[in-house]
Protein backbone atom coordinates (compact mmCIF):
# COMPACT_ATOMS: atom_id res chain seq x y z
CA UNK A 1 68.90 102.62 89.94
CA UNK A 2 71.58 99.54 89.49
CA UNK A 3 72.72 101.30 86.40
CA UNK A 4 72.88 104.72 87.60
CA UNK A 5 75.21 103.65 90.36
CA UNK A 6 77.16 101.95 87.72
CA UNK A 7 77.31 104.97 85.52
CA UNK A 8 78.23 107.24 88.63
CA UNK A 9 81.35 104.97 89.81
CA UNK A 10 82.60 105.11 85.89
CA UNK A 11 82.44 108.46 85.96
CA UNK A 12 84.31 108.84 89.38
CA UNK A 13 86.87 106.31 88.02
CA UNK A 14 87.26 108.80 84.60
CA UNK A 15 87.51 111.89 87.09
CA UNK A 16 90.43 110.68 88.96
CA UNK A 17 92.27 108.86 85.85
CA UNK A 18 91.87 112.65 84.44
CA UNK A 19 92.80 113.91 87.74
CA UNK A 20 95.98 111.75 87.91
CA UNK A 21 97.15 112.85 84.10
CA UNK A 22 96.88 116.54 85.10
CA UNK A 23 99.19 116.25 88.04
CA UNK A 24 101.90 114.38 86.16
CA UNK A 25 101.66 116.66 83.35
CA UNK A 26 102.33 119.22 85.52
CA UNK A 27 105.56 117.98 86.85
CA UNK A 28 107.80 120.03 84.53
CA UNK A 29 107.72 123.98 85.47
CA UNK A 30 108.08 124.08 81.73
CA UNK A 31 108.41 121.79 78.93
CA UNK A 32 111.52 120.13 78.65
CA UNK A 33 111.75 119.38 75.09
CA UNK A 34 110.84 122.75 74.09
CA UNK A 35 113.05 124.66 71.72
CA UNK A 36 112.30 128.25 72.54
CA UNK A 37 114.90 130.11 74.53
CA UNK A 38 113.00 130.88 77.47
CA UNK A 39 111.28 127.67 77.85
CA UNK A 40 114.33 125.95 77.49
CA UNK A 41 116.42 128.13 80.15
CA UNK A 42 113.60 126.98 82.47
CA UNK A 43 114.12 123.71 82.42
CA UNK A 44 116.22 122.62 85.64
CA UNK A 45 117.65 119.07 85.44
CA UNK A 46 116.84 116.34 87.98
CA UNK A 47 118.28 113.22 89.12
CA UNK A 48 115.94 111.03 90.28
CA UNK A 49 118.58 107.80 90.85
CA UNK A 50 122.03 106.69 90.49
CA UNK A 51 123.29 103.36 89.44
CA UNK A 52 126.68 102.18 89.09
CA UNK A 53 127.20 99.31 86.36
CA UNK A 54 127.96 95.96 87.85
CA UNK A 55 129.79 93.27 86.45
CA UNK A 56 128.66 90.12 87.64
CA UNK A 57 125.35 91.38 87.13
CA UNK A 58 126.00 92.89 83.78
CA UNK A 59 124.08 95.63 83.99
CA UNK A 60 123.50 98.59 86.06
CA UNK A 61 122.43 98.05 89.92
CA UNK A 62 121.15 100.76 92.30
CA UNK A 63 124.67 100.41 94.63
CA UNK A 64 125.09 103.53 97.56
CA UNK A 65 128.85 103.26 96.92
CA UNK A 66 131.26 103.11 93.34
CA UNK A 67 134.62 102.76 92.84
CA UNK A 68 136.74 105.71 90.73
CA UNK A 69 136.88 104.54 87.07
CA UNK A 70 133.15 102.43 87.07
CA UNK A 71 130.65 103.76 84.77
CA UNK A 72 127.44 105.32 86.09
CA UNK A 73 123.83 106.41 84.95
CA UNK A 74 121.72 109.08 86.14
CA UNK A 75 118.13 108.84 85.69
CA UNK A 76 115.74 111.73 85.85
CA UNK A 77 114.44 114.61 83.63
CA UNK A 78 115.61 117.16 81.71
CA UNK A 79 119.03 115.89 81.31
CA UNK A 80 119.62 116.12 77.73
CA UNK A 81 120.12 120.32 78.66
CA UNK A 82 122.75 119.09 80.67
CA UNK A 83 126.61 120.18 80.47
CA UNK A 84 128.40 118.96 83.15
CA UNK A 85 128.12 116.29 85.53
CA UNK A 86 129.99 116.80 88.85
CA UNK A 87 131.47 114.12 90.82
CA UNK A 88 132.50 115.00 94.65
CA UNK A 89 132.96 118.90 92.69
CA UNK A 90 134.95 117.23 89.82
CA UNK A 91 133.67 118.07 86.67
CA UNK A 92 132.51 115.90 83.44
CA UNK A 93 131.83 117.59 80.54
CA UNK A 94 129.17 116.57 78.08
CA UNK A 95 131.75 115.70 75.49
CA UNK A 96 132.80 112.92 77.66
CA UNK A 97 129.32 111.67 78.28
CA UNK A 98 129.14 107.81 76.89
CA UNK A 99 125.05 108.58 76.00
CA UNK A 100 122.69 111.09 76.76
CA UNK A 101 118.95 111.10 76.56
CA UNK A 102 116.19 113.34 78.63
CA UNK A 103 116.04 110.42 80.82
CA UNK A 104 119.73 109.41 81.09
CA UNK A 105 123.43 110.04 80.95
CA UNK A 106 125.96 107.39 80.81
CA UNK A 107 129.39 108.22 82.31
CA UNK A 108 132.80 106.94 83.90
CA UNK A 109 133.93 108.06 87.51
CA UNK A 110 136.93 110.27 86.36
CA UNK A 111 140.15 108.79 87.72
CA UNK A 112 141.22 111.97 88.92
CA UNK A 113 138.20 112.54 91.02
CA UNK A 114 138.92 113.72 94.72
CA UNK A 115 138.37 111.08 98.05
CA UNK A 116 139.28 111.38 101.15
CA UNK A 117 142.18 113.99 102.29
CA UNK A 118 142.31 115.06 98.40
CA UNK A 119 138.83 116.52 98.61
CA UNK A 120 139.10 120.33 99.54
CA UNK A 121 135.26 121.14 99.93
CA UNK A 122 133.46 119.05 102.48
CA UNK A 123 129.93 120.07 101.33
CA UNK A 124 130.49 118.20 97.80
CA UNK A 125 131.64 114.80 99.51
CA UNK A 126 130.05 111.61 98.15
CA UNK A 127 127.81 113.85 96.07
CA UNK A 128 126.92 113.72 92.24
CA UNK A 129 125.46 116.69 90.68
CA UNK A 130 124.11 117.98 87.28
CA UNK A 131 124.59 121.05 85.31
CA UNK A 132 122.77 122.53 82.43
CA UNK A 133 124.32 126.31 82.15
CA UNK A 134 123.44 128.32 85.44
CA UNK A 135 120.89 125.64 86.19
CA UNK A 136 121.58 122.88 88.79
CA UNK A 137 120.08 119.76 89.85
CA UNK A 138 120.02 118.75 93.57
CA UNK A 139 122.64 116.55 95.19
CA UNK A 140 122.89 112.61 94.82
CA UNK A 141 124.44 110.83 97.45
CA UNK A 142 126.82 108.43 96.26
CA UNK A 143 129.89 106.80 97.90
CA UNK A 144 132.98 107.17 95.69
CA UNK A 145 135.75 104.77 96.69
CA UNK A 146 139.22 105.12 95.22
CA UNK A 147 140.17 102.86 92.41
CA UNK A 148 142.53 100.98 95.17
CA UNK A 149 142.27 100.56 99.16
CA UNK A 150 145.89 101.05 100.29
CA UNK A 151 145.67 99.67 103.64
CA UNK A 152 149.12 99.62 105.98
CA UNK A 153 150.23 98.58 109.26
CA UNK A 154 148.37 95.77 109.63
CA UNK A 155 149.64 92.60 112.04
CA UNK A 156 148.30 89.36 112.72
């Protein structure tokens, strides 16, 4: 009896290790690394985090806010299909991409990106977003600073 109990918990273990493998397999509507055409234009890119590279630590930290000009990674899936990065509606083209993976792409805050007054379309504040074609990822919120904080009229 001992050893049909044992033999009945293994096999409820196996069921929901299999269990767990079919839902993460399942995560992609299609496969991402496919090279068919159709597969392929299914694949919609997602950015799972943000993190802006930080100097003292000398490596990339999951910050809510970076300055114009500091580089950036985006973790998620599908990104190696992925054109253009947008920061607050600014685009980045692939070309200027430091590194791209599936995983990952490596860029710089372009100087020229919009803050504050500059930025003409209120819906794409503090936002990063990818690109791949017609295909677009959701939002990221992240805080983009300008390079430097003017700050005026200040008495003490």
């Amino acid at each position: 009896m001992k050893t049909l109990r044992k033999w009945a918990a293994h096999l409820f273990a196996m069921c929901l290790l299999m269990a767990g493998t079919v839902a993460c397999s399942e995560e992609y509507v299609t496969d991402p690394n496919a090279t068919d055409g159709a597969a392929a234009a299914d694949s919609i890119p997602v950015i799972r985090e943000v993190l802006v590279w930080d100097e003292a630590a000398n490596g990339y930290s999951d910050k809510v806010q970076a300055r114009i000009g500091l580089q950036v990674q985006l973790n998620g899936d599908c990104l190696n299909r992925v054109d253009t990065v947008f920061f607050n509606g600014l685009a980045v083209l692939s070309a200027d991409f430091i590194s791209q993976s599936r995983t990952s792409i490596e860029t710089v805050i372009p100087e020229n990106t919009p803050v504050g007054s500059k930025l003409d379309d209120e819906t794409v504040r503090n936002t990063v977003r990818a690109a791949a074609g017609e295909k677009s990822s959701a939002s990221k919120l992240l805080n983009i600073l300008s390079e430097n904080l003017g700050v005026t009229n200040v008495y003490i």
